[in-house]
Protein backbone atom coordinates (compact mmCIF):
# COMPACT_ATOMS: atom_id res chain seq x y z
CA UNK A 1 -43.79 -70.97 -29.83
CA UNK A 2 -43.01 -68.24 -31.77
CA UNK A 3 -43.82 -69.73 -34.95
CA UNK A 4 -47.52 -70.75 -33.45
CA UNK A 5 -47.84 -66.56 -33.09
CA UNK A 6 -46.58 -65.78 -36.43
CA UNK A 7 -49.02 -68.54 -38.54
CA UNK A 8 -52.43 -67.66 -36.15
CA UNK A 9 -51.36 -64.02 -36.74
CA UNK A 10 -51.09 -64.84 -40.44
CA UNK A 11 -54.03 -66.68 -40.40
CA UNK A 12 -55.82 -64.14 -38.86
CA UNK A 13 -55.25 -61.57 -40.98
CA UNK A 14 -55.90 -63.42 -44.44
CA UNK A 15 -59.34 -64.67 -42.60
CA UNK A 16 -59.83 -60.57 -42.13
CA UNK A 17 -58.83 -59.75 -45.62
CA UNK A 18 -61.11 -62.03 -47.18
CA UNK A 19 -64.13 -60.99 -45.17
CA UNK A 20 -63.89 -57.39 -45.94
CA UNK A 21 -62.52 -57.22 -49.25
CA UNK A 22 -64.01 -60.15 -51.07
CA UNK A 23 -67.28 -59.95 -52.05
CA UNK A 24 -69.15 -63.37 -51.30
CA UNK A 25 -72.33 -64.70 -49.48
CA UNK A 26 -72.70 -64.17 -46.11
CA UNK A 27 -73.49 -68.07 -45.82
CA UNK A 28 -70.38 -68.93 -47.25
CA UNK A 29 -67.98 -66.41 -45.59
CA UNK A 30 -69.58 -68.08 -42.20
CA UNK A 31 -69.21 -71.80 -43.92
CA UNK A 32 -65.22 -70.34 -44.76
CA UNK A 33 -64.93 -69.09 -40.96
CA UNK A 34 -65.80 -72.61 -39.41
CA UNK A 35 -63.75 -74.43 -41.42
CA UNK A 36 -60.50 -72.10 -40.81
CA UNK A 37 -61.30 -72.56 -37.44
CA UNK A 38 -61.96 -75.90 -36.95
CA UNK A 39 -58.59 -76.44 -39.41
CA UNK A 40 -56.69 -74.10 -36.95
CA UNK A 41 -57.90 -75.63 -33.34
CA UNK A 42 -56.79 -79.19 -35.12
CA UNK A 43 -53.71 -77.62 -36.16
CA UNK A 44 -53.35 -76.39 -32.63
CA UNK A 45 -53.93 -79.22 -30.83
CA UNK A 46 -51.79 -81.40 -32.96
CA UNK A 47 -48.56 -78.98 -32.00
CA UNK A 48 -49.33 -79.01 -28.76
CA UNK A 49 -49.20 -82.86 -28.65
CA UNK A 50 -52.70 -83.02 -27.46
CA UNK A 51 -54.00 -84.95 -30.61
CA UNK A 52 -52.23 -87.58 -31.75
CA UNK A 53 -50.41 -87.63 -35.63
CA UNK A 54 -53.25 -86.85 -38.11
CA UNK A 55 -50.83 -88.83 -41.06
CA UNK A 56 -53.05 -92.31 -40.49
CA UNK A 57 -56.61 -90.89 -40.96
CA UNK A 58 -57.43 -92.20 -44.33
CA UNK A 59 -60.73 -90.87 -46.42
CA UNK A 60 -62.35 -93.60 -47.88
């Protein structure tokens, strides 16, 4: 559980550093938000045992 804390307070805190200190579009900072959160909730939910292993989704 502890380790859960540690890598969404990481997380958290490179998703702040890049917002205020890199200069980039607003579109894409909002495009980079969604798809750190949508990568986190997956992340999340796959811990928790509430998804199943993501190791057999194949792309293409």
């Amino acid at each position: 559980m502890l380790q859960i804390i540690v890598v969404l307070i990481v997380v958290g805190v490179l998703l702040w550093l890049v917002n205020n200190y890199i200069p980039m579009d607003g579109k894409i900072k909002n495009i980079l938000n969604i798809v750190v959160v949508i990568i986190v909730v997956l992340w999340l939910l796959q811990a928790f045992g509430l998804l199943g292993s993501l190791g057999g989704v194949h792309v293409g």
